[in-house]
Protein backbone atom coordinates (compact mmCIF):
# COMPACT_ATOMS: atom_id res chain seq x y z
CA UNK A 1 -11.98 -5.44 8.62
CA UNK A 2 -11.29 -1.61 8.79
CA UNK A 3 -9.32 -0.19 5.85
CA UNK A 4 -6.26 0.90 7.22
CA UNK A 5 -5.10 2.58 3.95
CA UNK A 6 -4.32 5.86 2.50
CA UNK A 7 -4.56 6.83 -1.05
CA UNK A 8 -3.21 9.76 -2.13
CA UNK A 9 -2.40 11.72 -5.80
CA UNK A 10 -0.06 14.10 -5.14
CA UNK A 11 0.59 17.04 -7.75
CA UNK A 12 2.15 19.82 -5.14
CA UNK A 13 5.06 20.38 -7.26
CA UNK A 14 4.68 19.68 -10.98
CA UNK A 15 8.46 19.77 -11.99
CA UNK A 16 9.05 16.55 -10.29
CA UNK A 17 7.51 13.45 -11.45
CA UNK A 18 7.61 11.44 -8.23
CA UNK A 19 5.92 13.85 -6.34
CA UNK A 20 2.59 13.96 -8.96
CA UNK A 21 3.07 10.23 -9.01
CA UNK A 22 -0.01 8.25 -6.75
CA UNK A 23 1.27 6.43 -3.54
CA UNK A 24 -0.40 4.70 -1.54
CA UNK A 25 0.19 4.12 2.75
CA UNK A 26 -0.95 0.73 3.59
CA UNK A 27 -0.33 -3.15 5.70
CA UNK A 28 2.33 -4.58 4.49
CA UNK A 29 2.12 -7.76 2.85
CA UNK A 30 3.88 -11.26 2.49
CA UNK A 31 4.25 -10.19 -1.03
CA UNK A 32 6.10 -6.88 -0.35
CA UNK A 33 8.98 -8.64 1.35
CA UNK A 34 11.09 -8.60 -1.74
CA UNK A 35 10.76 -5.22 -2.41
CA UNK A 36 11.35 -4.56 1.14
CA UNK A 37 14.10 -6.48 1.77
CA UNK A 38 15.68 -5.04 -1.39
CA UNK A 39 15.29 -1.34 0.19
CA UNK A 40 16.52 -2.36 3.28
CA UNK A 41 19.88 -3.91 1.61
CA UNK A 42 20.16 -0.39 -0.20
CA UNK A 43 19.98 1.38 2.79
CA UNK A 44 21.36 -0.13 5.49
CA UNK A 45 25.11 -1.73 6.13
CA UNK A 46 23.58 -4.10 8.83
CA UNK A 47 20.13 -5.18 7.12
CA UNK A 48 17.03 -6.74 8.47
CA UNK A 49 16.15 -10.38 6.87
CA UNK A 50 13.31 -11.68 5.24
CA UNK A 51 12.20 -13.85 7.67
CA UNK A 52 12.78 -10.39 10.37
CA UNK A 53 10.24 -8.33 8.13
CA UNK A 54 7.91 -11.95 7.99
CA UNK A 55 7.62 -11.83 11.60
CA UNK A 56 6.48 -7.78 12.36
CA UNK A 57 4.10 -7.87 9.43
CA UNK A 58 1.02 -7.48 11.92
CA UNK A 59 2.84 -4.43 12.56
CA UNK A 60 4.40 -2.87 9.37
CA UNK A 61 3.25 -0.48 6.80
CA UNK A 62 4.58 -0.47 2.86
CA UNK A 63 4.79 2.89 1.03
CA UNK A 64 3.23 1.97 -2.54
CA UNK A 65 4.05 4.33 -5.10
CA UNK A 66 2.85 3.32 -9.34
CA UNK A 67 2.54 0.35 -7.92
CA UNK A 68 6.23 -0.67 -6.08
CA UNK A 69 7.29 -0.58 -2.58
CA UNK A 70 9.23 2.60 -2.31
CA UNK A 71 9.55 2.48 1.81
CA UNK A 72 8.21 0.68 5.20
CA UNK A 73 8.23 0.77 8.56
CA UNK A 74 7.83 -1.65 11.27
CA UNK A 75 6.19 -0.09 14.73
CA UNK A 76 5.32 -2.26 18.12
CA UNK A 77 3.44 -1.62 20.33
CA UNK A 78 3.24 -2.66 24.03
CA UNK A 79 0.83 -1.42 26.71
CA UNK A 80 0.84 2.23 26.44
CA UNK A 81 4.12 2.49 24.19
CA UNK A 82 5.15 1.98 21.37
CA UNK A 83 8.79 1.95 19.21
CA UNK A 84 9.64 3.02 15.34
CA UNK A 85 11.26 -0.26 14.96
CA UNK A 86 12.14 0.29 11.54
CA UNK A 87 12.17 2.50 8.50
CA UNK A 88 13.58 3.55 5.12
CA UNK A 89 12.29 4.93 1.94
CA UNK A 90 14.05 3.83 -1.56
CA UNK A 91 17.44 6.25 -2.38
CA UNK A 92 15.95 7.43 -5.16
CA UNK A 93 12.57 8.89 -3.09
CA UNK A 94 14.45 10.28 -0.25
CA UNK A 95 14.28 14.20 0.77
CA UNK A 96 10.40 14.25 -0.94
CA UNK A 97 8.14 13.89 1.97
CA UNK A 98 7.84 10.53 2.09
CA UNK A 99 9.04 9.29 5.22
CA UNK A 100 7.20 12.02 7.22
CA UNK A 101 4.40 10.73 5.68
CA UNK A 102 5.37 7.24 6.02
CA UNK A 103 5.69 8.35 10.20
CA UNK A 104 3.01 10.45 10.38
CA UNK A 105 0.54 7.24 9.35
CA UNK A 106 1.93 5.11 11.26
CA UNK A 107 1.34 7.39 14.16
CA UNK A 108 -2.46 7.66 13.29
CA UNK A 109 -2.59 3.79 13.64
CA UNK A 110 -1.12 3.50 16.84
CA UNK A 111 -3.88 2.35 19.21
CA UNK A 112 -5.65 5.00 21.98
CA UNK A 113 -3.71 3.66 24.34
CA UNK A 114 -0.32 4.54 23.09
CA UNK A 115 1.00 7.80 24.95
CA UNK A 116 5.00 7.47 23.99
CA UNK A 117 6.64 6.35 20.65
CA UNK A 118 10.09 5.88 20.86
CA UNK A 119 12.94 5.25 17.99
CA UNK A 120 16.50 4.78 17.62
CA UNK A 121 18.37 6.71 15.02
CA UNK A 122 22.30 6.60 13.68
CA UNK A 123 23.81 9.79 15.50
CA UNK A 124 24.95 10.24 11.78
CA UNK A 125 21.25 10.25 10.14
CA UNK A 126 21.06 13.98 10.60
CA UNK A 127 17.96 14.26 7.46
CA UNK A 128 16.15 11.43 9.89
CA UNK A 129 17.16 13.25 12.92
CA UNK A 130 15.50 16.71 11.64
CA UNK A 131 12.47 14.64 10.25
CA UNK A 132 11.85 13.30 14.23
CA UNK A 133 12.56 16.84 15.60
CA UNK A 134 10.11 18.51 13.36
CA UNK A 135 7.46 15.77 14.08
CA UNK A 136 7.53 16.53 17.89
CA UNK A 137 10.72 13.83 19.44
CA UNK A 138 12.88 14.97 21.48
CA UNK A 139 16.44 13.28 22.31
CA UNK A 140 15.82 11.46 25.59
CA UNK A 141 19.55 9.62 25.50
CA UNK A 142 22.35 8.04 23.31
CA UNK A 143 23.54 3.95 23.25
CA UNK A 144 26.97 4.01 22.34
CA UNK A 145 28.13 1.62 19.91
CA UNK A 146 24.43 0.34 18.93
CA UNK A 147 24.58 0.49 14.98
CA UNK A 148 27.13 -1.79 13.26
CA UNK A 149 28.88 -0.58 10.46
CA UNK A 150 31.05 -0.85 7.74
CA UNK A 151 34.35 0.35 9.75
CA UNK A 152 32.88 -0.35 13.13
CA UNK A 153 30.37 0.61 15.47
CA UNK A 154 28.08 3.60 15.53
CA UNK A 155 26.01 5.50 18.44
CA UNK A 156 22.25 6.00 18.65
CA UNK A 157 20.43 8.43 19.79
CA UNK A 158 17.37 7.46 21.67
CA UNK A 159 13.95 9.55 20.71
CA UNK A 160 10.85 10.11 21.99
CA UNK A 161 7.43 11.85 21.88
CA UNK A 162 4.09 12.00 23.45
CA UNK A 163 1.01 10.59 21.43
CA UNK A 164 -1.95 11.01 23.39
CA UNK A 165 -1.57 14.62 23.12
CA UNK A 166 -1.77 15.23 19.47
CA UNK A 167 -3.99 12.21 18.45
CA UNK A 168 -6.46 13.88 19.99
């Protein structure tokens, strides 16, 4: 079996201790879920389950950093798409790279196939919203109402890029 992993130290800026801590990019496990789910509670009003994150493991990634989940996503992939189901770093590691890197691998795994990846993203999340700009989506259309939260409901914005292009 291929090691779909990435190890990394990371010293590029010495006054902050998360970013010289070592994290690690790799398949999620039935272990992580905990960890996971607790993220996901922090971050989200309308969370995914257990059993939710249980059944995309085949297709989900854990962000390991000293040795505790710190973020995740969940990608699937169908013919020659795919769609950033899902994906959150810890509060405390947000705004430090890790979600681009988080995206950025998961991108590298998609299969040769893949030419599109598409995500949905609160019309609110404007950090996650320059994150998917920067990494080459573009807005292709909004869903009102999609998001639940906690005074109602919230729009989307549909995103997309092309794969084929840059994995190559």
């Amino acid at each position: 079996m291929a090691d779909h992993s990435l190890s990394v130290t990371d010293a590029s800026c010495s006054q902050n201790p998360v970013l010289t801590s070592h994290y690690v990019i790799r398949p999620m496990q039935p272990e992580d879920l905990d960890e996971v789910c607790a993220i996901e509670s922090s971050v989200s009003p309308s969370p995914w389950t257990a059993p939710q994150f249980a059944q995309s493991l085949q297709q989900a990634y854990s962000l390991v950093i000293d040795t505790q989940v710190r973020g995740y996503a969940v990608v699937a992939s169908m013919a020659d798409q795919a769609e950033l189901h899902n994906i959150a770093i810890h509060p405390d590691f947000q705004g430090q790279g890790f979600g681009r890197r988080l995206v950025e691998y998961s991108i590298e795994q998609l299969s040769g196939m893949i030419k599109n990846l598409y995500l949905e993203v609160r019309v609110s999340n404007i950090p996650a919203i320059r994150l998917y700009q920067q990494l080459g989506f573009e807005q292709l259309a909004e869903r009102r109402d999609y998001y639940q939260t906690l005074h109602g409901r919230e729009d989307a914005l549909i995103m997309g890029r092309q794969i084929d292009a840059v994995k190559d």
